[in-house]
Protein backbone atom coordinates (compact mmCIF):
# COMPACT_ATOMS: atom_id res chain seq x y z
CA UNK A 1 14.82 15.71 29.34
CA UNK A 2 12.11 13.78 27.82
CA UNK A 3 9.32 16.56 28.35
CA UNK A 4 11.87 19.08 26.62
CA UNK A 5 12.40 16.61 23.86
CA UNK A 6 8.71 16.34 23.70
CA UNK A 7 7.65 20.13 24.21
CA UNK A 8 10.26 20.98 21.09
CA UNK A 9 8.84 18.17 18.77
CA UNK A 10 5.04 19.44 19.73
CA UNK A 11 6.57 23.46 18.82
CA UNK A 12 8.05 22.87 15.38
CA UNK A 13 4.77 20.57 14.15
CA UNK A 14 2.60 23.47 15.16
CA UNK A 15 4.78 25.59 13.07
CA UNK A 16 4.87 23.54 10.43
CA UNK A 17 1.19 23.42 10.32
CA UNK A 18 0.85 27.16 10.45
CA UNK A 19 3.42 27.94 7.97
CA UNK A 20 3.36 25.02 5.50
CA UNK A 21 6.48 24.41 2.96
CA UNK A 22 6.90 23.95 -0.58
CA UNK A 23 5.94 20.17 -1.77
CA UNK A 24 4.87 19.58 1.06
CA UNK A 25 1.88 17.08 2.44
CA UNK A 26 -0.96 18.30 5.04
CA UNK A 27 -3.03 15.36 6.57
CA UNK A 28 -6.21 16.01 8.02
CA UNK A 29 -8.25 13.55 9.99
CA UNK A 30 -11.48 14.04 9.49
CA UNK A 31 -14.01 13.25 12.85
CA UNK A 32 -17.37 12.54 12.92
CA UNK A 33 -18.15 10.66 16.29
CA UNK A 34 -15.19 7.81 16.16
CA UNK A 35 -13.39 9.80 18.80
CA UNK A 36 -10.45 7.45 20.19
CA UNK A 37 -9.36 6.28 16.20
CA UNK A 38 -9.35 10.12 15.36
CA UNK A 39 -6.82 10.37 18.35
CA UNK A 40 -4.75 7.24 17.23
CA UNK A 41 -5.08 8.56 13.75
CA UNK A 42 -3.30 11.75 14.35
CA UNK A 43 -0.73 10.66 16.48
CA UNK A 44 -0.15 8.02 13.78
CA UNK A 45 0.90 10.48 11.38
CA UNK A 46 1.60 13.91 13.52
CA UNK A 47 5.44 12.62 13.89
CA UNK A 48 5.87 13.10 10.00
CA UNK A 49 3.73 15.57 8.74
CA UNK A 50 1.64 18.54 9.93
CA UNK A 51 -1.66 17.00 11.18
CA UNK A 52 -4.77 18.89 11.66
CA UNK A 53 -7.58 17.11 13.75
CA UNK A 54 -11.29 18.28 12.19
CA UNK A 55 -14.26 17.71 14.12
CA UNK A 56 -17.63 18.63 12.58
CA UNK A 57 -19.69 19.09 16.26
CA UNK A 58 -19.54 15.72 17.93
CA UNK A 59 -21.30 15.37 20.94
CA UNK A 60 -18.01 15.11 23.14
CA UNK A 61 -15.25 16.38 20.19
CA UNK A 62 -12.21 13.95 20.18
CA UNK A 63 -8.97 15.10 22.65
CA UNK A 64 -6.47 17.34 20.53
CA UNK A 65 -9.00 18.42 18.05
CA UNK A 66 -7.53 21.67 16.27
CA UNK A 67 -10.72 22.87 14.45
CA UNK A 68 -14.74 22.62 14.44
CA UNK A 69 -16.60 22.95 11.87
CA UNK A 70 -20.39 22.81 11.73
CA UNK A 71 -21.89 19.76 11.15
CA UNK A 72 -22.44 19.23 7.34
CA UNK A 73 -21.57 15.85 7.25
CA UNK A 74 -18.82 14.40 4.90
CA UNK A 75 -19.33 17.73 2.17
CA UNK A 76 -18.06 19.74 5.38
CA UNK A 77 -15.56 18.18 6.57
CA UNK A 78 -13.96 18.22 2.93
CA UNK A 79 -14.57 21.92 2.13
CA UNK A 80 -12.60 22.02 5.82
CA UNK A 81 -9.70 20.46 4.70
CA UNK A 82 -9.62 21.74 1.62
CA UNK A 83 -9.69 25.59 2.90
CA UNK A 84 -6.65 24.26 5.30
CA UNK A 85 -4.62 22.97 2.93
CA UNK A 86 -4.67 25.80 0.52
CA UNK A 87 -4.59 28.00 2.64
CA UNK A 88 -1.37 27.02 4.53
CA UNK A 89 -0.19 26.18 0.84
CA UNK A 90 0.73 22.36 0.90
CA UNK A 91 1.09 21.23 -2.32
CA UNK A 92 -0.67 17.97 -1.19
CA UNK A 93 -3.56 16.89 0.78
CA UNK A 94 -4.23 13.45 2.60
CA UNK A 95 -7.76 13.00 3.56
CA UNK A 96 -8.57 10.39 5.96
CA UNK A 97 -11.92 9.73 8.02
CA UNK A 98 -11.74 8.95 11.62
CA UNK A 99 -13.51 5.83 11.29
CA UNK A 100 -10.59 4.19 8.84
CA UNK A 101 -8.48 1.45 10.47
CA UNK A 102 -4.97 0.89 9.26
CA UNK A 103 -3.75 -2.80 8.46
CA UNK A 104 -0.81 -3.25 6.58
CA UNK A 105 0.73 -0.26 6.57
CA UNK A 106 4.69 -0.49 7.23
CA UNK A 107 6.79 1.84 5.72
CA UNK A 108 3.17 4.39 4.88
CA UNK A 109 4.78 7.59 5.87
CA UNK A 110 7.80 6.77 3.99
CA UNK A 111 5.63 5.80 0.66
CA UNK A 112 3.42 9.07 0.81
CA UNK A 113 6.72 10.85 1.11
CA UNK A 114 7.86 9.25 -2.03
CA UNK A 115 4.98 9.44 -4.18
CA UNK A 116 4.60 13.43 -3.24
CA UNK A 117 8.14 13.82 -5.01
CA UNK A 118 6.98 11.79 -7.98
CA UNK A 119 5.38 14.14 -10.73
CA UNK A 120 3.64 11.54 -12.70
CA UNK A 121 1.05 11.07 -9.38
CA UNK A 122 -1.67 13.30 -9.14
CA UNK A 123 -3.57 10.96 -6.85
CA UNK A 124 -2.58 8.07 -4.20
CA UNK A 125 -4.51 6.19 -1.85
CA UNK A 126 -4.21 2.89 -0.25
CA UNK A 127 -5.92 -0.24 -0.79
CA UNK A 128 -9.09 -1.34 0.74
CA UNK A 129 -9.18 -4.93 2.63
CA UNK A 130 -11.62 -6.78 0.65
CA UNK A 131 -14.46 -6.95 3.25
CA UNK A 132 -14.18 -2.70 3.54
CA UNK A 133 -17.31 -0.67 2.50
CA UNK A 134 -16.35 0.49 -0.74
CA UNK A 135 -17.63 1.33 -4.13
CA UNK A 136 -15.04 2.06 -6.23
CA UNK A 137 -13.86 -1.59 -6.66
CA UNK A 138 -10.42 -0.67 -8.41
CA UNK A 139 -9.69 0.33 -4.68
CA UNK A 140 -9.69 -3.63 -3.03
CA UNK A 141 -6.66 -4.95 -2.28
CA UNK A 142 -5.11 -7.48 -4.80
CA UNK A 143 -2.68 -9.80 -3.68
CA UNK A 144 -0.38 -9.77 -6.47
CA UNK A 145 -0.43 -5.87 -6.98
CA UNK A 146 2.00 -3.04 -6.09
CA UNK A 147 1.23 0.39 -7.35
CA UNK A 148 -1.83 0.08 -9.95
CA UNK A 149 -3.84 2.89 -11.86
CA UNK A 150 -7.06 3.09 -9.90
CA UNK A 151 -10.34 4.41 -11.64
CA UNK A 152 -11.87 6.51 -8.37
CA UNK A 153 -9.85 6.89 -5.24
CA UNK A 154 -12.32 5.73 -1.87
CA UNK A 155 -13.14 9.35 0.13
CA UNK A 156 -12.46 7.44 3.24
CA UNK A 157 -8.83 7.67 2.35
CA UNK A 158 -6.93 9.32 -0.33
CA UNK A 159 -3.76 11.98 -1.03
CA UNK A 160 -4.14 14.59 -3.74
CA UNK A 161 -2.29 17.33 -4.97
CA UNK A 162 -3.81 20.72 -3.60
CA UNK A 163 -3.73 21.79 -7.44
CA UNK A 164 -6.36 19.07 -8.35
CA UNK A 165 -9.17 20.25 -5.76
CA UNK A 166 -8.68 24.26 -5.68
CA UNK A 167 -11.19 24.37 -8.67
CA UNK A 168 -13.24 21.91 -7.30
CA UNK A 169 -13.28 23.97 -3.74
CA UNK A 170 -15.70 24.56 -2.27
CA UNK A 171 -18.67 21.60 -2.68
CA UNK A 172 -22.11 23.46 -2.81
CA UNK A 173 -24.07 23.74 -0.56
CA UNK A 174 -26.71 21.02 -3.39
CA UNK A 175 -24.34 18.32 -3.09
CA UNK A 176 -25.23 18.10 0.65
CA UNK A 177 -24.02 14.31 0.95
CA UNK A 178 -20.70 14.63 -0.52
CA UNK A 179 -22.00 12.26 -3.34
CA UNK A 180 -19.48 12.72 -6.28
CA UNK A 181 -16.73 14.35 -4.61
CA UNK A 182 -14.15 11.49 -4.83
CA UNK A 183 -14.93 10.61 -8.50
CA UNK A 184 -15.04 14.47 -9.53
CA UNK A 185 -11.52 14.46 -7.80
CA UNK A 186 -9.89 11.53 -9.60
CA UNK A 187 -11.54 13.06 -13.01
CA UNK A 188 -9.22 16.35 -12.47
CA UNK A 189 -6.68 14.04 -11.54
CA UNK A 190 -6.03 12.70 -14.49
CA UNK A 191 -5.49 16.48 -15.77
CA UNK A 192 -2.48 16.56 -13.55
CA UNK A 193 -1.36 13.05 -13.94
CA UNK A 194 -2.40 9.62 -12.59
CA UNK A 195 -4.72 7.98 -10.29
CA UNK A 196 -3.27 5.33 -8.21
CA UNK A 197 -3.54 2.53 -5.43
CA UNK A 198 -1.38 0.98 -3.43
CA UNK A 199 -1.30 -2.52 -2.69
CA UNK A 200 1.61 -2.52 -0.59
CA UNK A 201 -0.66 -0.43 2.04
CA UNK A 202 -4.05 -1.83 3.54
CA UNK A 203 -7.29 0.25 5.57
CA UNK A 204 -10.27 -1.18 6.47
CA UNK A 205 -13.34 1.42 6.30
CA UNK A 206 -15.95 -0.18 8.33
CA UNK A 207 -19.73 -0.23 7.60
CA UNK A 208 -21.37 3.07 8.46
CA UNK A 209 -23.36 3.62 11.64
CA UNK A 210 -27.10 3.26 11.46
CA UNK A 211 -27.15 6.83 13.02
CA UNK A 212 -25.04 8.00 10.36
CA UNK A 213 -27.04 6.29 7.26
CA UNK A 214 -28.48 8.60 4.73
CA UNK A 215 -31.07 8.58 1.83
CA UNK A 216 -28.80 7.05 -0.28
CA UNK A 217 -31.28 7.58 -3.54
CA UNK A 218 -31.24 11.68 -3.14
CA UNK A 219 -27.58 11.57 -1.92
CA UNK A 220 -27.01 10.06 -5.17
CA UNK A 221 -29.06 11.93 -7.48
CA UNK A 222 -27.23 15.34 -6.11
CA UNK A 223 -24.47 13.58 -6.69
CA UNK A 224 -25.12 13.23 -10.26
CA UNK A 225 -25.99 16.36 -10.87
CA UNK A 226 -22.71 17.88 -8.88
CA UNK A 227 -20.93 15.65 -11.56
CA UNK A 228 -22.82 16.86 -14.47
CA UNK A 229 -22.10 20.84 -12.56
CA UNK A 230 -18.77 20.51 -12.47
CA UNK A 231 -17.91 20.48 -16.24
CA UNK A 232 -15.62 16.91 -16.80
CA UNK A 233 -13.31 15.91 -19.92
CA UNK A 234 -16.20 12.92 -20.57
CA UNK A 235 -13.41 10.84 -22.23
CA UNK A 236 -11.83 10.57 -18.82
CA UNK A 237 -14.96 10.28 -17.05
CA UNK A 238 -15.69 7.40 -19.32
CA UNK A 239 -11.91 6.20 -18.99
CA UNK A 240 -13.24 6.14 -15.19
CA UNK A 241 -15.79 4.21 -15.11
CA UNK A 242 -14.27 1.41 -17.74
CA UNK A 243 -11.69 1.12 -15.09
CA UNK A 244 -14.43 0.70 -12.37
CA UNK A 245 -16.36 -1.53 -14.51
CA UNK A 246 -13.54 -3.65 -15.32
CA UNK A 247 -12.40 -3.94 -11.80
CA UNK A 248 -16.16 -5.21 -10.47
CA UNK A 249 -16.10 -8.14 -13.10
CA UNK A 250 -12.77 -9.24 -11.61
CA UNK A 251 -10.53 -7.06 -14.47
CA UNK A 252 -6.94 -6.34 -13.17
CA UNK A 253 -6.71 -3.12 -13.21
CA UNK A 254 -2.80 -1.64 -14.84
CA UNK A 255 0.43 -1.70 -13.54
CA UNK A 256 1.62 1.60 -13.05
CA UNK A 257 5.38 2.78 -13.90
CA UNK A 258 8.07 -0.06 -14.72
CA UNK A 259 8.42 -3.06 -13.03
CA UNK A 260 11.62 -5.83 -12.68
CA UNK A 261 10.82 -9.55 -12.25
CA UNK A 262 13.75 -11.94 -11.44
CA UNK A 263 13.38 -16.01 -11.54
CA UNK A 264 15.75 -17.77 -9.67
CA UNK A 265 17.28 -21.00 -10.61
CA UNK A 266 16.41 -20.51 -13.88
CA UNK A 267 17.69 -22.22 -17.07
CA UNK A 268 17.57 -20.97 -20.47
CA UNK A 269 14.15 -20.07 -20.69
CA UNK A 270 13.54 -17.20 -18.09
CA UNK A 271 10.07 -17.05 -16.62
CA UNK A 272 7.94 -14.10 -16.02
CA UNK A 273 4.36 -15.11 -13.96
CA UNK A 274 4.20 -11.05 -13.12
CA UNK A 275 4.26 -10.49 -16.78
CA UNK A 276 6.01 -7.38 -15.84
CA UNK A 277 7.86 -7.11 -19.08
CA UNK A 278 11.49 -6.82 -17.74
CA UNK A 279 12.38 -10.01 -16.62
CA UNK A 280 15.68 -12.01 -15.79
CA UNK A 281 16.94 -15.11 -14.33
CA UNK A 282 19.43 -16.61 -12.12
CA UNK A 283 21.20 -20.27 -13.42
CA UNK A 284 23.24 -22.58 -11.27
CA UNK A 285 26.95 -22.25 -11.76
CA UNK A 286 26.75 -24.78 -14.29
CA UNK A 287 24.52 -23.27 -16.33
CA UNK A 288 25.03 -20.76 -19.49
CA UNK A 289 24.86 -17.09 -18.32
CA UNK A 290 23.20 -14.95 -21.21
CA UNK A 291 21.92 -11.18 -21.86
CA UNK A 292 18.90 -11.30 -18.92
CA UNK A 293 20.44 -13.98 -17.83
CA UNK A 294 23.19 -14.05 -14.96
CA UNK A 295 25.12 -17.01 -13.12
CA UNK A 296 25.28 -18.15 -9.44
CA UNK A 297 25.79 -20.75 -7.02
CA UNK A 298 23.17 -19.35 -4.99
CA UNK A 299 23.77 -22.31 -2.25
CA UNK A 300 27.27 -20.22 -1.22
CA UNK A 301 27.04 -17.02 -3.14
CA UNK A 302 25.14 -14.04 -2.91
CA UNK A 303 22.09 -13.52 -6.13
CA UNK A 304 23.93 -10.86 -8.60
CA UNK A 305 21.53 -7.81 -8.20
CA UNK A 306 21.71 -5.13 -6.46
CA UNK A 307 19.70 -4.06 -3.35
CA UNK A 308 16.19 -2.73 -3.44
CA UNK A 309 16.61 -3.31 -7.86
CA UNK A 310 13.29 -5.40 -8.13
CA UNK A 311 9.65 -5.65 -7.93
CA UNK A 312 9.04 -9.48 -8.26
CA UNK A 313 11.46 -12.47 -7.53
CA UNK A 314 9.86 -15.81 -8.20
CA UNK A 315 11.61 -19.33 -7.44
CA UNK A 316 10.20 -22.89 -8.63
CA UNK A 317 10.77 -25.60 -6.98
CA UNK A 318 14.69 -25.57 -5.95
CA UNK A 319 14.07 -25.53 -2.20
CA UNK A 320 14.75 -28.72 -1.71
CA UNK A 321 17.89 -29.20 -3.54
CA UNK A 322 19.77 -26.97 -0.98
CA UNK A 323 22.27 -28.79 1.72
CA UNK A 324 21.07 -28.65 5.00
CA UNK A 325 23.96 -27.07 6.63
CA UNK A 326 27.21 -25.74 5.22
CA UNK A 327 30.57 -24.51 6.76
CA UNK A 328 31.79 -22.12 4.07
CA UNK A 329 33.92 -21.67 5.75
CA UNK A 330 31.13 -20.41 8.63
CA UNK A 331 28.50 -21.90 9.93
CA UNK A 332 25.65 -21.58 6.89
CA UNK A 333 21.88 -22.23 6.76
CA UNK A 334 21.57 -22.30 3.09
CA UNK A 335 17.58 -21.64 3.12
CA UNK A 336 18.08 -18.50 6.02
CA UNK A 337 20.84 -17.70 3.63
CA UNK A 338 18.82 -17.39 0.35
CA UNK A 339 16.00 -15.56 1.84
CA UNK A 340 17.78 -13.21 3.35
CA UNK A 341 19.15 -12.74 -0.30
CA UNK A 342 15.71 -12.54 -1.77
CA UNK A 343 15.21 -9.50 0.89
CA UNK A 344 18.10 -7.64 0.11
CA UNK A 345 17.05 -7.68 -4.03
CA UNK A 346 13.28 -6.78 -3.36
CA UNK A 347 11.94 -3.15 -3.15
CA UNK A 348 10.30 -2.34 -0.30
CA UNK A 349 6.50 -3.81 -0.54
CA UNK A 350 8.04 -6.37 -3.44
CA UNK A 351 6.37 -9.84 -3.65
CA UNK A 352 7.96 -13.20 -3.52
CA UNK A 353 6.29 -16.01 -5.24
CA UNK A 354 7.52 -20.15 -4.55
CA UNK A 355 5.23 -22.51 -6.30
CA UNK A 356 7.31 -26.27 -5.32
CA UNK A 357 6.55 -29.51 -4.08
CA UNK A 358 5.94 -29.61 -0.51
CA UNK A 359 7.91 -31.80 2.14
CA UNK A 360 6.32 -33.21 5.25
CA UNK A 361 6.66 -30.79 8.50
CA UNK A 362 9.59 -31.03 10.51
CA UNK A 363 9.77 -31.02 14.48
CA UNK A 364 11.62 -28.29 16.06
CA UNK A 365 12.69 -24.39 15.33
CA UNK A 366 16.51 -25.68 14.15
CA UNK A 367 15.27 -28.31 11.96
CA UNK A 368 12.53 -26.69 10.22
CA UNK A 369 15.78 -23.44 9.67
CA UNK A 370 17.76 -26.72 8.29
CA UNK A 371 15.57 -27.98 5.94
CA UNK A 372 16.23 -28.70 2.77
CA UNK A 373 12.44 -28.39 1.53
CA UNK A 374 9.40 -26.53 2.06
CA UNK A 375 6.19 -27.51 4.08
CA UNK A 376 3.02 -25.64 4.62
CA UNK A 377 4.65 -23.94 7.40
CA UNK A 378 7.91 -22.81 6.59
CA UNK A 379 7.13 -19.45 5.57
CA UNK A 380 4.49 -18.16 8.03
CA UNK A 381 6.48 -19.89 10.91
CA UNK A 382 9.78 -19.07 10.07
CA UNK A 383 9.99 -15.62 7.55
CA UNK A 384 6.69 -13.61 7.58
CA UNK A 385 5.12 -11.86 10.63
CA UNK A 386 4.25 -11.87 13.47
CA UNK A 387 6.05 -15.54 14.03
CA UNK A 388 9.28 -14.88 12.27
CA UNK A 389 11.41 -17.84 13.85
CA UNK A 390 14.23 -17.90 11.75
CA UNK A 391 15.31 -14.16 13.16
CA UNK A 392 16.98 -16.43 15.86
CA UNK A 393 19.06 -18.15 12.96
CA UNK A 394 20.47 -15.08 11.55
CA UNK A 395 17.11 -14.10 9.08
CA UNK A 396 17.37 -10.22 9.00
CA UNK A 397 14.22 -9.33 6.40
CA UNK A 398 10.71 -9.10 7.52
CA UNK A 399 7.64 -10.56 5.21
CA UNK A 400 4.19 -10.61 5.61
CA UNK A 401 2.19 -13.79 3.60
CA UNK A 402 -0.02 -12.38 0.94
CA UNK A 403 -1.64 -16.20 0.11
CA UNK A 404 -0.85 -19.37 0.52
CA UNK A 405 -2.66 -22.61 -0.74
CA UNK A 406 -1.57 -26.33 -1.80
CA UNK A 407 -2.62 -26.33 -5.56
CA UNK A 408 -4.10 -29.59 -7.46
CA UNK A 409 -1.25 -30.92 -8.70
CA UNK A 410 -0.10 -31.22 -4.70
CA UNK A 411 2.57 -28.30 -5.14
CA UNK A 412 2.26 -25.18 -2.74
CA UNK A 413 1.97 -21.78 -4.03
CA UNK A 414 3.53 -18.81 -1.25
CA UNK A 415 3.22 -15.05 -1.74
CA UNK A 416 5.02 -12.70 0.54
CA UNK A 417 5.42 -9.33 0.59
CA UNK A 418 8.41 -7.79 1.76
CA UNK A 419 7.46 -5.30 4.53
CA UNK A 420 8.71 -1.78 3.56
């Protein structure tokens, strides 16, 4: 039964490859010599999307690979996937070289499906860990982001609509490196919509191999002049490289789209460290509800927002005012409780910042779930992965620690992220 299963789900990705469908996405995995990744790579994705493998004449061509191409380095392998993609009519293309290691990325499939229904994206691509070759630094993950306008998208990595690159198809034969491509790319972008990145996913694109190095001088001179050939709006090539510029002194780069902040146990004044311009609180029962501002015993009751309704939820301090253990009448951890809560209200890849004082560590899995405050090891221990202790006492969310450090003033800041 299994082969069948297996033999069917092998038949209608072949046919979805051939055929392609309207808004559709096309991922190619590009090879050149990192053989087992490229496999790993397209298995990674080949159970969501039609996956083409590319292999521009390695020595021993990676298992599975679907087409060679002759060896023209990264320019080939782009003009490849290009000619596939428009050709089988995807209205999107995700470009990613075999040499790119995924990190962080829960829930990646699910996101690329969502931002290929959303018309104000022209351009996605994930975030680069920090110590990734890069050189568009807009790209490097930020802890505190979520979906921010990028200036050029990394060509290691990046989705774009099919629309974008058919006037940019094919690279000539002048631009032999592939200098230029990514930034030409983004530029047309920005015709279509917006350039963005995702902090919520993370790659790592290793240093190159020495046998792969280039002249790095010519390759960007031809570059250059590729730029200069391909005829730019040069108020959004300037836009461009602001962003970039910005971004390599340390600039935050923008938001992008709309973004909900909730502060729990707030009082009147409703904090908003996210500055995300739509914030709102949570008050003890005793306090004064107001417009943005909503009432709750959050000890017994359930925060007053719906699931999956916002981007940031911050709490100061508070931790250690909850009970250790309640029957309510059932058996209740009040801190499992409260962060299960804080999962429910989060979208998928939301943050969760606690800036309080620290208490000193507890012995034992069923004390530390029954504390009443916070030490430097109650979150990775207990709520974030890969420990995750307090699934054993009813925690049902999954978080992954962005940061974590004890401040000067002897409080401890957490950041989470809630794993899509």
């Amino acid at each position: 039964m299994k082969k069948g299963r297996s033999k069917g789900k092998k038949t209608a990705q072949a046919a979805a490859v051939a055929a392609g469908s309207p808004s559709s996405i096309l991922v190619v995995v590009a090879s050149d010599d990192f053989n087992a990744n490229a496999w790993r790579l397209k298995h990674f994705f080949a159970d969501s999307f039609p996956t083409l493998l590319i292999d521009s004449t390695s020595p021993i061509p990676p298992a599975e690979v679907d087409l060679v191409v002759a060896n023209q380095g990264y320019r080939g392998l782009w003009n490849a996937a290009v000619q596939q993609a428009l050709e089988r009519q995807h209205d999107w293309l995700f470009f990613i070289a075999s040499d790119v290691r995924l990190l962080w990325v829960e829930g990646m499939k699910e996101i690329m499906s969502a931002i290929s229904g959303d018309p104000r994206i022209a351009l996605w691509t994930p975030s680069l860990a920090p110590e990734s070759r890069h050189s568009h630094p807009s790209c490097v993950h930020r802890p505190g982001g979520i979906l921010r306008v990028c200036g050029a998208a990394e060509g290691c990595c990046f989705m774009v609509r099919t629309a974008v690159v058919r006037s940019l198809h094919p690279v000539p034969d002048t631009n032999r490196f592939g200098y230029g491509i990514d930034m030409a790319t983004a530029v047309r972008a920005r015709g279509l919509g917006e350039a963005v990145v995702d902090d919520r996913v993370t790659i790592f694109h290793p240093a190159s191999k020495p046998e792969h190095r280039i002249d790095e001088p010519l390759a960007d001179q031809l570059g250059k002049a590729y730029l200069q050939a391909c005829d730019l709006d040069p108020q959004v090539l300037r836009a461009v490289d602001l962003l970039e510029y910005g971004a390599r002194h340390g600039a935050p780069t923008p938001e992008f789209g709309p973004r909900r902040s909730l502060a729990l146990a707030s009082e009147e004044a409703i904090i908003d460290p996210f500055a995300s311009g739509d914030a709102w609180g949570v008050t003890s029962a005793g306090g004064a509800g107001g417009k943005r501002l909503r009432v709750a015993d959050l000890v017994v009751e359930d925060i007053p927002f719906r699931r999956r309704s916002c981007d940031y939820v911050c709490l100061l301090d508070g931790l250690d005012e909850l009970p250790r253990l309640l029957y309510t009448p059932q058996r209740r951890l009040p801190l499992v409780a409260l962060m299960n809560e804080i999962h429910r209200v989060l979208k998928p890849g939301g943050l969760f910042l606690f800036l309080g004082r620290v208490a000193p560590p507890v012995e034992g899995e069923e004390s530390a779930v029954r504390g009443s405050g916070v030490s430097e090891g109650t979150f990775p221990d207990l709520f974030c992965e890969p420990r995750r202790r307090a699934a054993r006492h009813g925690f049902k969310g999954r978080f992954r620690l962005e940061q974590q450090r004890l401040q000067e003033d002897g409080r401890l800041l957490s950041l989470m992220r809630r794993c899509p």
